[in-house]
N, C-alpha and C. Protein backbone atom coordinates (compact mmCIF):
# COMPACT_ATOMS: atom_id res chain seq x y z
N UNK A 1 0.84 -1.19 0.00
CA UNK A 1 0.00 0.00 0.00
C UNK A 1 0.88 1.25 0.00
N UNK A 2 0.74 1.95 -0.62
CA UNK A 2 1.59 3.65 -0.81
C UNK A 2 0.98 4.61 0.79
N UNK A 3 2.06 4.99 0.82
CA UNK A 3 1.61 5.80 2.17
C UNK A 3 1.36 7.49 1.28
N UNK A 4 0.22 7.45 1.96
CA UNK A 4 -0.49 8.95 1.37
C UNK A 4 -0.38 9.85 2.68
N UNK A 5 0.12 11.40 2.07
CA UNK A 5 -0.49 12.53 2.79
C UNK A 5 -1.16 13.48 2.23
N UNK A 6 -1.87 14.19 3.44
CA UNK A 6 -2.35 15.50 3.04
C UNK A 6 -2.28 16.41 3.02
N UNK A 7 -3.15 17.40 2.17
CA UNK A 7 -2.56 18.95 2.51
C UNK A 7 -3.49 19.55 2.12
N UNK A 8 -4.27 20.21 2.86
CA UNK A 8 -5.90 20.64 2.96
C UNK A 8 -5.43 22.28 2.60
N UNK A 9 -5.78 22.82 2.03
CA UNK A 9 -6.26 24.57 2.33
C UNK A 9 -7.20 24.97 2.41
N UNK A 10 -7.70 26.34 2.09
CA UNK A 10 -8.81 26.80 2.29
C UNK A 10 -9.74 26.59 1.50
N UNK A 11 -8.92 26.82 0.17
CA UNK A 11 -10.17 26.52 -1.46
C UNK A 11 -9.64 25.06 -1.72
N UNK A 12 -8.25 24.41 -2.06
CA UNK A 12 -7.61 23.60 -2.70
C UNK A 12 -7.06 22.34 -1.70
N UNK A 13 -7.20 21.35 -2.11
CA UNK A 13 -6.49 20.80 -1.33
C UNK A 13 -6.08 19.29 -2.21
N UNK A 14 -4.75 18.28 -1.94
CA UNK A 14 -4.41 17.26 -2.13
C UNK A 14 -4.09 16.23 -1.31
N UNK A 15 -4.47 14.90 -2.28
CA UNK A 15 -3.95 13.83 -1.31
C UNK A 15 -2.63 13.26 -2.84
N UNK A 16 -1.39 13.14 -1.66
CA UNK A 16 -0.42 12.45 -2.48
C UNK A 16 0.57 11.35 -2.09
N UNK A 17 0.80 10.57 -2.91
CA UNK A 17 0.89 9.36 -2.40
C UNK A 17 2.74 8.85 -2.92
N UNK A 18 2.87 8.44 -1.80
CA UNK A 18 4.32 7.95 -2.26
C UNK A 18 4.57 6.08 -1.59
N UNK A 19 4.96 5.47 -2.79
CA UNK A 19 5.21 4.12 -3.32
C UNK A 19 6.95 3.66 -3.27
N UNK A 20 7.42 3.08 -2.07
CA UNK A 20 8.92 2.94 -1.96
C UNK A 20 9.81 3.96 -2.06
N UNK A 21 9.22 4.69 -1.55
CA UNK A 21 10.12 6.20 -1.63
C UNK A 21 9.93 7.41 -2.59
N UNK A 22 9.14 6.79 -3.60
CA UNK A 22 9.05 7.49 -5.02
C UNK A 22 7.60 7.99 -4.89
N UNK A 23 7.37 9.60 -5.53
CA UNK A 23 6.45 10.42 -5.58
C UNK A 23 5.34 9.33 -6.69
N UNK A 24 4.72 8.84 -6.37
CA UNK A 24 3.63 7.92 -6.84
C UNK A 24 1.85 8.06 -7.81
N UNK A 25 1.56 9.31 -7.17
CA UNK A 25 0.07 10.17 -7.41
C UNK A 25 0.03 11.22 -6.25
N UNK A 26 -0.86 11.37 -7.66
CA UNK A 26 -1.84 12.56 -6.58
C UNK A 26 -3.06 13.05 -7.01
N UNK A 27 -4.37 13.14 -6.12
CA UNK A 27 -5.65 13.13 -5.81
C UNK A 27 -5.64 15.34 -5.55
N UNK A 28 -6.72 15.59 -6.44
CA UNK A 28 -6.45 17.10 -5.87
C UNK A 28 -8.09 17.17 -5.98
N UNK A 29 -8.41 18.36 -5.13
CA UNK A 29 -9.75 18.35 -5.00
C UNK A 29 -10.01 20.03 -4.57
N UNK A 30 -11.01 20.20 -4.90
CA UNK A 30 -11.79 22.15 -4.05
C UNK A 30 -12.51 21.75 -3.59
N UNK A 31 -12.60 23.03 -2.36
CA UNK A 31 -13.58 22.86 -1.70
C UNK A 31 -14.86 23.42 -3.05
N UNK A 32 -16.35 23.05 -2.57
CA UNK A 32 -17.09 23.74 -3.13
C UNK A 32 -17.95 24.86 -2.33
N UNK A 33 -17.81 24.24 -0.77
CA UNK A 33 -18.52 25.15 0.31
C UNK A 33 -18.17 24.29 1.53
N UNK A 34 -18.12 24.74 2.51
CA UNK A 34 -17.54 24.13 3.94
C UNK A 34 -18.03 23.16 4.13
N UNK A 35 -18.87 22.24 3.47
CA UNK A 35 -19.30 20.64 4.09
C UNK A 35 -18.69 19.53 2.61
N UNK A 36 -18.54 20.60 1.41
CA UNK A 36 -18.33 19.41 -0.09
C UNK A 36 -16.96 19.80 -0.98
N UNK A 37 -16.34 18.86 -0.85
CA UNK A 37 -15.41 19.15 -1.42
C UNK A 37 -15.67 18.28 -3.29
N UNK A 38 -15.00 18.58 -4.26
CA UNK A 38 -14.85 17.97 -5.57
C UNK A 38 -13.45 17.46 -5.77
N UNK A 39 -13.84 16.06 -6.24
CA UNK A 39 -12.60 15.54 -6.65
C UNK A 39 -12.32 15.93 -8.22
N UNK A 40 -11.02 16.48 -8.38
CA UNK A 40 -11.13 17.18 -9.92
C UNK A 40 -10.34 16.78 -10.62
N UNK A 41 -8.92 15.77 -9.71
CA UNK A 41 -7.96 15.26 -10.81
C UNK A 41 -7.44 14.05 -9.91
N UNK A 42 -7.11 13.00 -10.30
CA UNK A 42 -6.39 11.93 -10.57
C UNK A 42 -5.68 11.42 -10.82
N UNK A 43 -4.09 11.46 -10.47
CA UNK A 43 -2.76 11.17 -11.45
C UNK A 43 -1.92 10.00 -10.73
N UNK A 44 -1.51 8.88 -11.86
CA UNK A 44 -1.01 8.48 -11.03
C UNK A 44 0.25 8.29 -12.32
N UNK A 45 1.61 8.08 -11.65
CA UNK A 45 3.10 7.99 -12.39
C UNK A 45 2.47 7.07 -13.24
N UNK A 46 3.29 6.93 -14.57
CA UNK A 46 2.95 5.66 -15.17
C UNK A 46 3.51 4.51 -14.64
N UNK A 47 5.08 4.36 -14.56
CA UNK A 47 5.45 3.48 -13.82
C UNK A 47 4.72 2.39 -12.45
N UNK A 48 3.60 3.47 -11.96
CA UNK A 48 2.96 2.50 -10.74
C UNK A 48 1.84 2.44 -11.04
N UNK A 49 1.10 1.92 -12.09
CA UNK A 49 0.11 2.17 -12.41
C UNK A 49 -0.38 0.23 -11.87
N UNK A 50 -1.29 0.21 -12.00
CA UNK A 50 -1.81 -1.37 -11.67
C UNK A 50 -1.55 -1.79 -9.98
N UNK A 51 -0.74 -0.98 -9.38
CA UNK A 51 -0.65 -1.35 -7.88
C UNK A 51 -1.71 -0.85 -7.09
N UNK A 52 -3.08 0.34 -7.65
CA UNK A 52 -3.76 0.05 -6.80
C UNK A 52 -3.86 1.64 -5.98
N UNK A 53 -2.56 2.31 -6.41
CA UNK A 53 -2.78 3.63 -5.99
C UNK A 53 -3.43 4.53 -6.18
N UNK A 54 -4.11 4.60 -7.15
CA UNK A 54 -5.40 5.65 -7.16
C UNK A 54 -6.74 5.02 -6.64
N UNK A 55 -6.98 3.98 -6.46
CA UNK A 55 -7.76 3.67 -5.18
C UNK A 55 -7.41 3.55 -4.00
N UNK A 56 -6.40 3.99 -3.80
CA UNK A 56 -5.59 4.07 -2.59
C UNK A 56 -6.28 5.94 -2.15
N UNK A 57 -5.81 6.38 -3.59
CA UNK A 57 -6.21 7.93 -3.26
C UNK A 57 -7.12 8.31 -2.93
N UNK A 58 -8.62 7.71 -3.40
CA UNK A 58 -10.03 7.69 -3.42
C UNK A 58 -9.96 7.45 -2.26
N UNK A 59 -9.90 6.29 -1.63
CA UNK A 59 -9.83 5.47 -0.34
C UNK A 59 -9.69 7.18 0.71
N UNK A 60 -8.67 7.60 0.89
CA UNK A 60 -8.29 8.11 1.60
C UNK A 60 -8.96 9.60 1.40
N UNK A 61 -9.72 9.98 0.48
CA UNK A 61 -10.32 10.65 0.46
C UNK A 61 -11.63 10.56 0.87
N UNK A 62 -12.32 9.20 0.98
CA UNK A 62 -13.45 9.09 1.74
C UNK A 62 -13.47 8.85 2.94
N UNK A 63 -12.06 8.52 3.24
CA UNK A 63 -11.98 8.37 4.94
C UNK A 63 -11.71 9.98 5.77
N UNK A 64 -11.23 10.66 5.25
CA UNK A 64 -11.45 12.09 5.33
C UNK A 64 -12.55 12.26 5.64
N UNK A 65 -13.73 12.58 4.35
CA UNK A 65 -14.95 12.72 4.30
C UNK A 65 -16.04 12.15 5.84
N UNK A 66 -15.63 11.21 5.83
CA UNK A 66 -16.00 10.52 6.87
C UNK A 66 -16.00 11.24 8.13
N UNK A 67 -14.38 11.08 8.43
CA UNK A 67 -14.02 11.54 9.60
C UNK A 67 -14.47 13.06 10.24
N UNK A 68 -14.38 13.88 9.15
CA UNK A 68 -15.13 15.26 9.05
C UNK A 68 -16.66 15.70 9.09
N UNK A 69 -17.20 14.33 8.77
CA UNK A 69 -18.50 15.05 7.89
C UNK A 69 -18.78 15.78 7.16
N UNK A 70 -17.98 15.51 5.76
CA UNK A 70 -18.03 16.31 4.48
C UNK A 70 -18.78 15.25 3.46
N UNK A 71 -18.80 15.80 2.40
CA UNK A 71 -19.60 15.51 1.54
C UNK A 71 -18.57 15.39 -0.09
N UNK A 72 -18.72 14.64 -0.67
CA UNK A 72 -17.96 14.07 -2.04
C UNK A 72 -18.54 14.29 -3.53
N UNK A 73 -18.29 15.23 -4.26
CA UNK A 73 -18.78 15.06 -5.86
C UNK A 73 -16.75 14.69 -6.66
N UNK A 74 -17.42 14.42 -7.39
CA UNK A 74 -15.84 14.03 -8.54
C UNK A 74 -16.08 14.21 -9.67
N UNK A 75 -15.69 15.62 -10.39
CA UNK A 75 -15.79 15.49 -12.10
C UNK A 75 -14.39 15.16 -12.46
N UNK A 76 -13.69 14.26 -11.34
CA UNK A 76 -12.53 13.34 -11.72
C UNK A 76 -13.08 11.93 -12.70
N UNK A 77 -13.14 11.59 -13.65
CA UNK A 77 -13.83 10.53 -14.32
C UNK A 77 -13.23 9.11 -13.61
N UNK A 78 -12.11 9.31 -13.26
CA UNK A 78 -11.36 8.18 -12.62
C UNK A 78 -12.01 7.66 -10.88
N UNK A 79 -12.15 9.12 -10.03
CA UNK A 79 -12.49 8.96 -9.01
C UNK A 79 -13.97 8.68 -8.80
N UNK A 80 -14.77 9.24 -9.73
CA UNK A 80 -15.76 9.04 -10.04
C UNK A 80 -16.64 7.76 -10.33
N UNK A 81 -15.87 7.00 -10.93
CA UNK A 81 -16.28 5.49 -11.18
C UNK A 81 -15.40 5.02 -9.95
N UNK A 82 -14.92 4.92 -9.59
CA UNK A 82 -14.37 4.08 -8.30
C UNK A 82 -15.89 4.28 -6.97
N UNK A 83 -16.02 5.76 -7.05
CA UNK A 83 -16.80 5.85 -6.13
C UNK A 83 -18.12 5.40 -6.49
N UNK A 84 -19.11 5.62 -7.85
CA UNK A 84 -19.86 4.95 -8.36
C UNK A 84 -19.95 3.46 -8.22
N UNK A 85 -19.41 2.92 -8.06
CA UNK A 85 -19.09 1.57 -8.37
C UNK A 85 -19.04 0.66 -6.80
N UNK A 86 -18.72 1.83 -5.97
CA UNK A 86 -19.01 1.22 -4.53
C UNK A 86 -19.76 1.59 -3.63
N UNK A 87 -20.60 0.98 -3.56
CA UNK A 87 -21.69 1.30 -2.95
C UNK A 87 -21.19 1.74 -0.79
N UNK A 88 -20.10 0.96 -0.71
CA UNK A 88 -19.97 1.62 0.57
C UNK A 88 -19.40 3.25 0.95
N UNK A 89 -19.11 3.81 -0.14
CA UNK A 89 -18.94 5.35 -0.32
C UNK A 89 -19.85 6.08 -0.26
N UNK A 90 -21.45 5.48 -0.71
CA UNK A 90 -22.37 6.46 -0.91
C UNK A 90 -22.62 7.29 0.44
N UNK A 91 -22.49 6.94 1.31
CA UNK A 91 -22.67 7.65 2.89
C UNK A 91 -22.21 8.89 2.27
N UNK A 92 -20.62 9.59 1.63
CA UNK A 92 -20.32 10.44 1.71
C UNK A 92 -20.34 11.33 0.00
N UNK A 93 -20.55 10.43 -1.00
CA UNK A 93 -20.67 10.76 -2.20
C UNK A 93 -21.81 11.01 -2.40
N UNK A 94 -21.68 12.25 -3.01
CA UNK A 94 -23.42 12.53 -3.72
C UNK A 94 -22.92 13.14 -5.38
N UNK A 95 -23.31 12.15 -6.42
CA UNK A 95 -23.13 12.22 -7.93
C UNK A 95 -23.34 14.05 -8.29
């Protein structure tokens, strides 16, 4: 599993993930208003692609959500179907 951090601001914020030492992805998102943030991009190195790290990123973006009580949209197409697709996200995703 890639160990991810964060880095929240006021409007902007990322989750980025590093894989054996090496800068791996990164998850970036806005706020849209103090309870919803948007997931807006998705990147992951090519090199680590298939290990799992951009559901790693998602992951850790709904455990956020969670922990906060925020709320999830993604016109990330990537994050978007991950979260679509699992029904245990919907608590914090709203399409």
């Amino acid at each position: 599993m890639a160990e991810i951090t964060q880095n929240n601001g006021e409007k902007f914020g990322e989750f980025s993930a590093r894989y054996e030492g090496e800068r791996a992805g990164v998850l970036q998102y806005e706020w849209l208003d103090e309870n919803t943030f948007n997931i807006a991009h998705t990147e992951v190195e090519d090199h680590f692609e298939g290990k799992g790290i951009g559901k790693d990123l998602v992951t850790s973006a709904v455990e956020f959500a969670r922990k906060d009580g925020k709320k999830i949209r993604a016109t990330c197409p990537f994050a978007k179907s991950v979260l679509e697709k699992d029904a245990s996200t919907h608590d914090v995703f709203s399409a």
